[in-house]
C-alpha atoms as a PDB file:
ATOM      1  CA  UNK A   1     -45.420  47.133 -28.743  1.00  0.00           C
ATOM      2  CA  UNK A   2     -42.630  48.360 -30.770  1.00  0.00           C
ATOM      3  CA  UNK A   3     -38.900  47.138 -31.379  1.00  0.00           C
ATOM      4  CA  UNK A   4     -35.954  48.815 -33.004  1.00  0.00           C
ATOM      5  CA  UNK A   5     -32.755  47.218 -33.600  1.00  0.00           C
ATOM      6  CA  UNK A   6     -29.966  49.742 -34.221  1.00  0.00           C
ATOM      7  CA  UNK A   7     -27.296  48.636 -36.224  1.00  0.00           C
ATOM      8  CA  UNK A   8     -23.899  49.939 -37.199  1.00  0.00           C
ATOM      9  CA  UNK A   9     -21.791  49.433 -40.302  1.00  0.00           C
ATOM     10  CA  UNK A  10     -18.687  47.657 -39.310  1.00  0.00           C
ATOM     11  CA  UNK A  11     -17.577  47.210 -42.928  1.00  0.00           C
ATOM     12  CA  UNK A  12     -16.881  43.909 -42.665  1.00  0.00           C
ATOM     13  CA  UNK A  13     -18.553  43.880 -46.417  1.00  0.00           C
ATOM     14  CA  UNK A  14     -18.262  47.141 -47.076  1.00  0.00           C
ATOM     15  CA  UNK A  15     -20.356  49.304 -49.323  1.00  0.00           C
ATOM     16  CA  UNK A  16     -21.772  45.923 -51.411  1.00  0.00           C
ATOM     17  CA  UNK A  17     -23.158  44.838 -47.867  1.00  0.00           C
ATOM     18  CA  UNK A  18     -24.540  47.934 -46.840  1.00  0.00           C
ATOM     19  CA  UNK A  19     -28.580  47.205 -46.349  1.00  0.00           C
ATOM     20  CA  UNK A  20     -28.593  43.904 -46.410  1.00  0.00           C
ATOM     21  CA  UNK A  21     -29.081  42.036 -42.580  1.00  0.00           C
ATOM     22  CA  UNK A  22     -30.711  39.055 -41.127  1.00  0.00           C
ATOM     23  CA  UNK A  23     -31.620  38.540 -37.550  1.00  0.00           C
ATOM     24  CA  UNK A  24     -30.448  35.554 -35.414  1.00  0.00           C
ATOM     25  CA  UNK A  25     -32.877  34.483 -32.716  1.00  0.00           C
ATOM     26  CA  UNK A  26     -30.273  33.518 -29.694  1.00  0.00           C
ATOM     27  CA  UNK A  27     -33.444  31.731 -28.193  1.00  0.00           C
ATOM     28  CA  UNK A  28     -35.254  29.808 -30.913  1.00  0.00           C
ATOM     29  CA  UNK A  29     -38.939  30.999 -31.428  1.00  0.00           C
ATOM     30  CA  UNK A  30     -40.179  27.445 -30.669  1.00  0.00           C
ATOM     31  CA  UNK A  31     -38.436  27.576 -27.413  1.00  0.00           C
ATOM     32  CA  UNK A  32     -40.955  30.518 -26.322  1.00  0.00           C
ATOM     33  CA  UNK A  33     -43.965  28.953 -24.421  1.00  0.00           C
ATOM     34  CA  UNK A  34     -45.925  32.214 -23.764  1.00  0.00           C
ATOM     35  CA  UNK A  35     -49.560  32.530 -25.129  1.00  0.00           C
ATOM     36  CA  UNK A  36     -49.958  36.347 -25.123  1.00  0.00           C
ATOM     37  CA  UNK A  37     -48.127  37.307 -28.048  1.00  0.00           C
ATOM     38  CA  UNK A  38     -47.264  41.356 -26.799  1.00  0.00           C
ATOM     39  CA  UNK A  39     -45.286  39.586 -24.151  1.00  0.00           C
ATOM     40  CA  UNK A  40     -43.630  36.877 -26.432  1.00  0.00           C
ATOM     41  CA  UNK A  41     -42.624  39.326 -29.456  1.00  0.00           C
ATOM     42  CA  UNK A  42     -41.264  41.758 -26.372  1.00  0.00           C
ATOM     43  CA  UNK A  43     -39.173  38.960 -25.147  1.00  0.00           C
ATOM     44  CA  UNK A  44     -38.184  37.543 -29.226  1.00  0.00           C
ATOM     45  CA  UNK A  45     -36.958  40.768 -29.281  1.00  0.00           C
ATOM     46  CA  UNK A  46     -34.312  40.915 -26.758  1.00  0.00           C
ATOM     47  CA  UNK A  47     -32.743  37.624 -27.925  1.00  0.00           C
ATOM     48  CA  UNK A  48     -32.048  38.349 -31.296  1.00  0.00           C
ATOM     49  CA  UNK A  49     -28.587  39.440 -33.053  1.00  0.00           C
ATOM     50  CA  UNK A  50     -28.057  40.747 -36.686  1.00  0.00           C
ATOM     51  CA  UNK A  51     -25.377  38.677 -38.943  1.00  0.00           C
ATOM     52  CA  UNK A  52     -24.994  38.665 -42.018  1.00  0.00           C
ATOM     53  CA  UNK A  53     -26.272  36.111 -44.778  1.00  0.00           C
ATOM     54  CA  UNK A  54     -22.942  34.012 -44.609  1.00  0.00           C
ATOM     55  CA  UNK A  55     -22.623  34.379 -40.802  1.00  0.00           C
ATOM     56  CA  UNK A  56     -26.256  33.260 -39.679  1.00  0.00           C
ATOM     57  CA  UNK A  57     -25.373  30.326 -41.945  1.00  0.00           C
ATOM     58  CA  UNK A  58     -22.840  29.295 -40.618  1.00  0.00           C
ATOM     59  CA  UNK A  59     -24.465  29.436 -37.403  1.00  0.00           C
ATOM     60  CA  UNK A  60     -27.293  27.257 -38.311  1.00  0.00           C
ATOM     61  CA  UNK A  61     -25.089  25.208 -40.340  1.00  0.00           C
ATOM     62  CA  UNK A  62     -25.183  21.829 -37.798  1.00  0.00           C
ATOM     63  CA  UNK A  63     -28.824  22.007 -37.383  1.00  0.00           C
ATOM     64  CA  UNK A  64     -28.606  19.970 -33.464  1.00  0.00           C
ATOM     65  CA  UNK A  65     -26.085  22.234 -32.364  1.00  0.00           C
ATOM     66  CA  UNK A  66     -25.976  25.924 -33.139  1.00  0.00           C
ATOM     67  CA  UNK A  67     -23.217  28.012 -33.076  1.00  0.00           C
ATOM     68  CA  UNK A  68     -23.262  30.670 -30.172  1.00  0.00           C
ATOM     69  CA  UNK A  69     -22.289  34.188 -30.788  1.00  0.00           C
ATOM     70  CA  UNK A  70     -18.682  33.406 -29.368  1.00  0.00           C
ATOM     71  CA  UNK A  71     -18.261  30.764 -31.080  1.00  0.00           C
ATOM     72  CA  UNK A  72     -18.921  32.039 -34.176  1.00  0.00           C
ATOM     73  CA  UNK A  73     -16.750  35.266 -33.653  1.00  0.00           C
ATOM     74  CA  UNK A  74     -13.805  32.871 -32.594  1.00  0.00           C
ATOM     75  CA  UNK A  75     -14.057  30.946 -36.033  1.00  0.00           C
ATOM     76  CA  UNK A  76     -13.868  34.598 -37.437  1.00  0.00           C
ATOM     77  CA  UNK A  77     -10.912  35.987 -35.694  1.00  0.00           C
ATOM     78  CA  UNK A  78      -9.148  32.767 -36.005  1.00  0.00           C
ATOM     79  CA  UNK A  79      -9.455  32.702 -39.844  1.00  0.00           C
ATOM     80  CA  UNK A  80      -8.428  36.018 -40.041  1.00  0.00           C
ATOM     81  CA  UNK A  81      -4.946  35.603 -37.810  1.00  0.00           C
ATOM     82  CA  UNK A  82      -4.069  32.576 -38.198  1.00  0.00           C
END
């Protein structure tokens, strides 16, 4: 099984952030009830979203009630127009 996550440069950060990525899980790991783990990683795989530090923080931030993608890009835009 292999996975590759492409990712491009938005330059939100610019150069000082260049390199540096986590990855969100949009379906917790513990949510995953599958034994055979080829299957599970495959399936990991497809639910997960790079942010950066700050951003996958903030996400996690209320620990019963993540924020979703939209969400989080909402706070974002909103913060920067308003």
């Amino acid at each position: 099984m292999t996975g590759v996550v492409i990712l491009r440069n938005l330059g939100f950060h610019g150069e000082l952030g260049r390199g540096f990525i986590e990855i969100h899980h949009e379906k917790p790991l513990y949510e995953f009830e599958e034994d055979d783990r080829e299957k599970f990683m495959g399936e990991a795989v497809l639910s997960v979203k790079p942010l950066c530090s700050n951003c996958h923080r903030m996400v996690h931030r209320n620990k019963n009630n993540f924020l979703t993608m939209e969400q989080l890009k909402g706070l974002i835009h909103d913060n920067r127009t308003g």
